[in-house]
N, C-alpha and C. Protein backbone atom coordinates (compact mmCIF):
# COMPACT_ATOMS: atom_id res chain seq x y z
N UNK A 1 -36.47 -50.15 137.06
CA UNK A 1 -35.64 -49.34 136.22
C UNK A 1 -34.32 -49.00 136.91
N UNK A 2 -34.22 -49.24 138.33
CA UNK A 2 -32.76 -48.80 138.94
C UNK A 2 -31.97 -49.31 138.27
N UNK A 3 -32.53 -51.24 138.12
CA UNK A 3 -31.12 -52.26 137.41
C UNK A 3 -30.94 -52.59 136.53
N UNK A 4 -31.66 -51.34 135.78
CA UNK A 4 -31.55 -51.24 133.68
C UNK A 4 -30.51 -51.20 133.54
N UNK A 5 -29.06 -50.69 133.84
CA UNK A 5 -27.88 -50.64 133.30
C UNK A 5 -26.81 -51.80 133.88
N UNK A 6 -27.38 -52.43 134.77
CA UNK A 6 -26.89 -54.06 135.44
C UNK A 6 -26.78 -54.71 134.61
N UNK A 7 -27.91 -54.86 133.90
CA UNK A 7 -28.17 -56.31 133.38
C UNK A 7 -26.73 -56.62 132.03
N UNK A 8 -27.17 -54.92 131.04
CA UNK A 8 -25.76 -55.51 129.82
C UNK A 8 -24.65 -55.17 130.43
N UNK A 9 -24.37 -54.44 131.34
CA UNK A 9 -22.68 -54.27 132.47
C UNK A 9 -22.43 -55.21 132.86
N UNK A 10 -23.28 -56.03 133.40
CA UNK A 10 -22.86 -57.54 133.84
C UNK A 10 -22.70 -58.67 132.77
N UNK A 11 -23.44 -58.75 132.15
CA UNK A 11 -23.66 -59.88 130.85
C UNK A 11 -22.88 -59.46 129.47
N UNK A 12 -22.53 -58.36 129.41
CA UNK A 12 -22.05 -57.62 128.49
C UNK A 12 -20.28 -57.52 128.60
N UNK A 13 -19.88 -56.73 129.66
CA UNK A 13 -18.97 -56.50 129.69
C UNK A 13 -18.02 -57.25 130.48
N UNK A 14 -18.69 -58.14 131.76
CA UNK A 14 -18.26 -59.54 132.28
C UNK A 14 -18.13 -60.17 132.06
N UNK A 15 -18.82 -60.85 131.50
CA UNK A 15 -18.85 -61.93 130.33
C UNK A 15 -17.29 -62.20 130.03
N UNK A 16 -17.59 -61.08 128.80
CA UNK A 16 -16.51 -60.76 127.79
C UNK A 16 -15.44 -60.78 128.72
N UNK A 17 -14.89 -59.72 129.65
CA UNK A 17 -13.71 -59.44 130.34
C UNK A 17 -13.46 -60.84 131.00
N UNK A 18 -14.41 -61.78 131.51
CA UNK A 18 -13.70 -63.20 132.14
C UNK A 18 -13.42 -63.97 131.01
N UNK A 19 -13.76 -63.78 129.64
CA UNK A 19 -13.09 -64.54 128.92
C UNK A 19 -11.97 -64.39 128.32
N UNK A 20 -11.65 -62.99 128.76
CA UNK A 20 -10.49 -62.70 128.70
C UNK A 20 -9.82 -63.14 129.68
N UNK A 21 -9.73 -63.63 130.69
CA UNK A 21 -8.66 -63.72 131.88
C UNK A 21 -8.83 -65.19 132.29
N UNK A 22 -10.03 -66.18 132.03
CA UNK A 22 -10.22 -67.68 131.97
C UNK A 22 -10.07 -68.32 130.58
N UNK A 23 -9.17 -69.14 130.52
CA UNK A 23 -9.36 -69.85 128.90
C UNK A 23 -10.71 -70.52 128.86
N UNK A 24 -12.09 -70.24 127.85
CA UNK A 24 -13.10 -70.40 128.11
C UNK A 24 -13.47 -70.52 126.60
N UNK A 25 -14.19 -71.84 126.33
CA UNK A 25 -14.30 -71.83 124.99
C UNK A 25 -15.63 -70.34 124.87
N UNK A 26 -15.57 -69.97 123.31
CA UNK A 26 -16.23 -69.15 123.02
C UNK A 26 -17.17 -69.28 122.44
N UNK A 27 -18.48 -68.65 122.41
CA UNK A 27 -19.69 -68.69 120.83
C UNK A 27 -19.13 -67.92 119.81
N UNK A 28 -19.35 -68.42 118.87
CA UNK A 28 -19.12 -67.88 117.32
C UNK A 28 -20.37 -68.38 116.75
N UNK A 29 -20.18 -67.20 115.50
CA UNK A 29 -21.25 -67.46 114.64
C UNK A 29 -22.46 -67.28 115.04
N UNK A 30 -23.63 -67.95 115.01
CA UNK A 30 -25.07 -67.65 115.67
C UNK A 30 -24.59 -67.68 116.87
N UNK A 31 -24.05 -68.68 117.91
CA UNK A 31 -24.24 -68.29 119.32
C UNK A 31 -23.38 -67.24 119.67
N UNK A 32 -22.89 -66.58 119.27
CA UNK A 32 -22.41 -64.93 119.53
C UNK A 32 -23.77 -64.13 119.17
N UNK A 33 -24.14 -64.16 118.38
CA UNK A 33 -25.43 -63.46 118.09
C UNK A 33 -26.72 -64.09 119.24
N UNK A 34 -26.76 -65.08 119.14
CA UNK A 34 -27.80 -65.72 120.19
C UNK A 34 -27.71 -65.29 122.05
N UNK A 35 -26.31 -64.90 122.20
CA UNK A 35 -25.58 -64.31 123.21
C UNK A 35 -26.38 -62.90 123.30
N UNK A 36 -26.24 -62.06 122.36
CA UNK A 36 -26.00 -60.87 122.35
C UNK A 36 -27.32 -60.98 122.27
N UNK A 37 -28.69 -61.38 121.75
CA UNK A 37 -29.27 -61.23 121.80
C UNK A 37 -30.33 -61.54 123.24
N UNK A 38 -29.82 -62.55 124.00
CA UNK A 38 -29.93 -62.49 125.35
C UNK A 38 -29.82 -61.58 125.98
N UNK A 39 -28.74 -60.90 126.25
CA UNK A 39 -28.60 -59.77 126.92
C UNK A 39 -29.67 -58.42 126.52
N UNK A 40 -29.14 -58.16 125.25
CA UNK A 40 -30.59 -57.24 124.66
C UNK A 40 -32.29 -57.58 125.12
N UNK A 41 -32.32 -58.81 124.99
CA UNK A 41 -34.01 -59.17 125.12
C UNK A 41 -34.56 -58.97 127.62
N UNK A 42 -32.71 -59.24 127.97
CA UNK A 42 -33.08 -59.11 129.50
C UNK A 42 -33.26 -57.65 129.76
N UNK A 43 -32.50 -56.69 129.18
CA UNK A 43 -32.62 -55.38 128.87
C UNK A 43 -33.62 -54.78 128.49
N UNK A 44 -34.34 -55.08 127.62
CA UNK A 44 -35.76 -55.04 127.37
C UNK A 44 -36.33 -54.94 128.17
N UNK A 45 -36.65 -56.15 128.49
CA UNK A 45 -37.59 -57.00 130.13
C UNK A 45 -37.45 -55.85 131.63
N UNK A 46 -36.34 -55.16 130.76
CA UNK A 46 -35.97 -54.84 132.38
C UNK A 46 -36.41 -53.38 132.66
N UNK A 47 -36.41 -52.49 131.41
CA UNK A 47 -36.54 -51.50 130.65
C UNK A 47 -38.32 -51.34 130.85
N UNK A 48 -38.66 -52.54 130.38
CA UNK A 48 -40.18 -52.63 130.53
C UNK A 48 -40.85 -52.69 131.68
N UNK A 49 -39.86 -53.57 132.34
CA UNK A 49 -40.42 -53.74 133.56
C UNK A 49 -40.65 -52.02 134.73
N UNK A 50 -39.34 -51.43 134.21
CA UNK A 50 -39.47 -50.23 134.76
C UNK A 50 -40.54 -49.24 134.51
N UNK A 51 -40.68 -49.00 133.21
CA UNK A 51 -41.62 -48.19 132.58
C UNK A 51 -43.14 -48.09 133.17
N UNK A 52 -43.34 -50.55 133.76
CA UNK A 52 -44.60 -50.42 134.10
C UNK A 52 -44.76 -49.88 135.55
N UNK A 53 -43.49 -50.11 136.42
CA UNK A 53 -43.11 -49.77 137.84
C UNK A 53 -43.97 -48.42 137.91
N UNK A 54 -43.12 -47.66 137.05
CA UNK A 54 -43.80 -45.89 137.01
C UNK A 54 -45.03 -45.74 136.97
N UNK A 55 -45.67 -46.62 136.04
CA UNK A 55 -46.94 -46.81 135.60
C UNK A 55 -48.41 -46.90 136.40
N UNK A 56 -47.43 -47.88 137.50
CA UNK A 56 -48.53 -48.31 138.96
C UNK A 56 -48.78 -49.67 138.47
N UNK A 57 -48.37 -50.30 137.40
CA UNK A 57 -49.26 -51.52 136.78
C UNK A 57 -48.62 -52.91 136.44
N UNK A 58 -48.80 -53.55 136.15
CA UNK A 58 -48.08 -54.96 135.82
C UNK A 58 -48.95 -55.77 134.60
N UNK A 59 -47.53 -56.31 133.96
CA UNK A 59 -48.19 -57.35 133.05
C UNK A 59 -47.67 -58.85 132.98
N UNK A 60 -48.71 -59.59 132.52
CA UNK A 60 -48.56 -61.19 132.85
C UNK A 60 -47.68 -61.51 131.69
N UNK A 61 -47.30 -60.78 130.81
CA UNK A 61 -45.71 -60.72 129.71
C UNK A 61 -44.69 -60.71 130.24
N UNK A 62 -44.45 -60.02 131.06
CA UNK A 62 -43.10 -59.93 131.78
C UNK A 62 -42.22 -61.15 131.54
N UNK A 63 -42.71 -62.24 132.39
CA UNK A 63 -41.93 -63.68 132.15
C UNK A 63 -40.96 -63.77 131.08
N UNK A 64 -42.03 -63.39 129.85
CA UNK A 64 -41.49 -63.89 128.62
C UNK A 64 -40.62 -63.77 128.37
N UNK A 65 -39.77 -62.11 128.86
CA UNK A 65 -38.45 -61.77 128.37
C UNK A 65 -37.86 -62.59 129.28
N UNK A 66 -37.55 -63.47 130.26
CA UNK A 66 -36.99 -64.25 130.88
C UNK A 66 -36.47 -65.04 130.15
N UNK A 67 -37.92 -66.36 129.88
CA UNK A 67 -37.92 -67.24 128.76
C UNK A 67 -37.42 -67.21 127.89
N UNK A 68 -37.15 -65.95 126.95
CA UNK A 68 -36.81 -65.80 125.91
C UNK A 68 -35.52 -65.65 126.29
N UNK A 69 -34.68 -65.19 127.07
CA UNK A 69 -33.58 -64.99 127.42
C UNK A 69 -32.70 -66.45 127.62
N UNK A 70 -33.36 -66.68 128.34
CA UNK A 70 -33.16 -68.34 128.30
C UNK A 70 -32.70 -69.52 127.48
N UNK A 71 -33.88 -68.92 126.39
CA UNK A 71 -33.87 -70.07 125.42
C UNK A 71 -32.79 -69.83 124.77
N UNK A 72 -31.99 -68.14 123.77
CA UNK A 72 -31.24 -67.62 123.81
C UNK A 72 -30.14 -67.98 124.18
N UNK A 73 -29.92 -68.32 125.88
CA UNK A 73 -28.92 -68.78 126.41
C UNK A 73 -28.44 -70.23 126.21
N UNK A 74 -29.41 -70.51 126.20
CA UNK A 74 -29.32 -72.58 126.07
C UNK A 74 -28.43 -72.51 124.68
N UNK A 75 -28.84 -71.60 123.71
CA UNK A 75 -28.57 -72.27 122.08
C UNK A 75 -26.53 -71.34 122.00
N UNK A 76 -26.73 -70.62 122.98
CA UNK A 76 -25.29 -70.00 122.77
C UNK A 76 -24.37 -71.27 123.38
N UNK A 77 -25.47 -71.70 124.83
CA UNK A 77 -24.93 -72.68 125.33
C UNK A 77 -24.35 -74.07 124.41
N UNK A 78 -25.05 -74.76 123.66
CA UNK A 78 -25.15 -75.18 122.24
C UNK A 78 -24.23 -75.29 121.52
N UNK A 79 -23.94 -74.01 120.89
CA UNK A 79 -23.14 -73.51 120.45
C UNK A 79 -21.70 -73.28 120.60
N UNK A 80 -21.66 -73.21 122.23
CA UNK A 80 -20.45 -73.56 122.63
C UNK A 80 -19.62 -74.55 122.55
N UNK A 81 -20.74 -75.47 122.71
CA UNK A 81 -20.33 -77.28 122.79
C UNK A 81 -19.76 -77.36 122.10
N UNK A 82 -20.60 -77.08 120.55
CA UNK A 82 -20.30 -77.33 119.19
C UNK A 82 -19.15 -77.21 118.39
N UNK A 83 -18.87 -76.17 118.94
CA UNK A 83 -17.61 -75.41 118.56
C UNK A 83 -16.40 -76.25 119.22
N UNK A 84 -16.52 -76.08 120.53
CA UNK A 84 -15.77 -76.52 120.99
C UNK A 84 -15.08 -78.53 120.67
N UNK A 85 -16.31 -78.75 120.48
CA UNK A 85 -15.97 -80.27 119.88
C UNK A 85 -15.04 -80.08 118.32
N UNK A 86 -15.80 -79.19 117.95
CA UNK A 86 -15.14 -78.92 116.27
C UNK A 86 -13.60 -79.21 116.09
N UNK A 87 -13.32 -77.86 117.49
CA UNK A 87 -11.93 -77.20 117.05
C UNK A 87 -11.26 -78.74 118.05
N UNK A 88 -11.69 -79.76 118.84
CA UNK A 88 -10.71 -80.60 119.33
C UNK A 88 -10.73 -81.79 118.06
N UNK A 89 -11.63 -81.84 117.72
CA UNK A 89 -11.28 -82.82 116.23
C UNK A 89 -10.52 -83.03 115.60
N UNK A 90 -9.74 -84.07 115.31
CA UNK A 90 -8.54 -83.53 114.19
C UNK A 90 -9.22 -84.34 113.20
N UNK A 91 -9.29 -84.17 112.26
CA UNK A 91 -9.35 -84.68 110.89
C UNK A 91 -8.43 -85.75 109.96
N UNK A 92 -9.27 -86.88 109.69
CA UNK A 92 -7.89 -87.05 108.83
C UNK A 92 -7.19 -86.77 108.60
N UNK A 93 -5.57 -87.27 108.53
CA UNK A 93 -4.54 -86.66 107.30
C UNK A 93 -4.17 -85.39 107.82
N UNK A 94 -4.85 -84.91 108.88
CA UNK A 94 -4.06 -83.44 109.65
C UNK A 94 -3.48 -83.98 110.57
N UNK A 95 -2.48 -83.16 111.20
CA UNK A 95 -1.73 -83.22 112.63
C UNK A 95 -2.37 -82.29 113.67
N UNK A 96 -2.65 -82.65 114.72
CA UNK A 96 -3.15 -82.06 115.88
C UNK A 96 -2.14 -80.61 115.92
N UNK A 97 -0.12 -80.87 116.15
CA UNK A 97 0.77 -80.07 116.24
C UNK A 97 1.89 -79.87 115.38
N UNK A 98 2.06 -78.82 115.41
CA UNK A 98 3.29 -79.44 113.72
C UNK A 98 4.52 -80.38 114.35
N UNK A 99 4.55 -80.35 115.39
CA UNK A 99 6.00 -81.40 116.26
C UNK A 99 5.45 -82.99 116.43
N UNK A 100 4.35 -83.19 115.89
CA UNK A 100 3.23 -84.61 115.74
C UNK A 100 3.82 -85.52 114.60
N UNK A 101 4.31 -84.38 113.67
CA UNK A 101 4.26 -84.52 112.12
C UNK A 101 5.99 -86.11 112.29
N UNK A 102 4.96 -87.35 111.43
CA UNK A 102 6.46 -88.39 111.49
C UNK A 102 7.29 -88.09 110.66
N UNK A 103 8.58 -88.11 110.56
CA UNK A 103 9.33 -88.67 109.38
C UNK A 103 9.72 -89.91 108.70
C-alpha cells in the first residue's frame, strides 16, 4: 500500500506529460480507454495487494491484475499502430499537403 499512489502518478500523469514534450503517436478511441483502464486495473492490484499486506495474508489472484494490465496494454499498444498507420495513409484523390496540390 506505500506504492498505491505510484502506480496512476506514474502511468497517469507521465505518460500523458511525455506526450506532451515527445511527438508520440497517441491511443484514441478504445485504446485510450484500454490505456486508462490499465492503469485503473494496476491500481487495483496494488490497492489489494495492500489491504492483504495488513491482513497477514496472500492470494494466488494477485497475478491477475498484472495480466490483465498487460493485456490492456498490448491492445492500447494495437491501437497505437493502428492509428498511426491510418493517419500516414493518404487516400486516393487526397493530397498528403496542400503545397502537393498540381496545377
Amino acid at each position: 500500500m506505500t506504492y498505491l499512489a505510484l502506480v496512476p502518478l506514474a502511468l497517469g500523469t507521465g505518460v500523458y506529460s511525455l506526450w506532451g514534450v515527445v511527438e508520440l503517436p497517441r491511443a484514441d478511441g478504445w485504446g485510450f480507454v484500454a490505456y486508462n483502464g490499465a492503469v485503473a486495473t494496476l491500481t487495483m492490484g496494488s490497492f489489494i495487494r495492500g489491504v492483504l499486506e495488513i491482513a497477514d495474508t496472500t492470494s494466488s489472484l494477485l497475478p491477475l491484475f498484472a495480466v490483465a494490465a498487460a493485456v490492456l496494454l498490448a491492445l492500447t499498444f494495437v491501437s497505437i499502430m493502428v492509428s498511426a498507420k491510418e493517419k500516414a495513409r493518404v487516400r486516393p484523390g487526397h493530397f498528403a499537403r496542400s503545397g502537393d496540390m498540381a496545377n
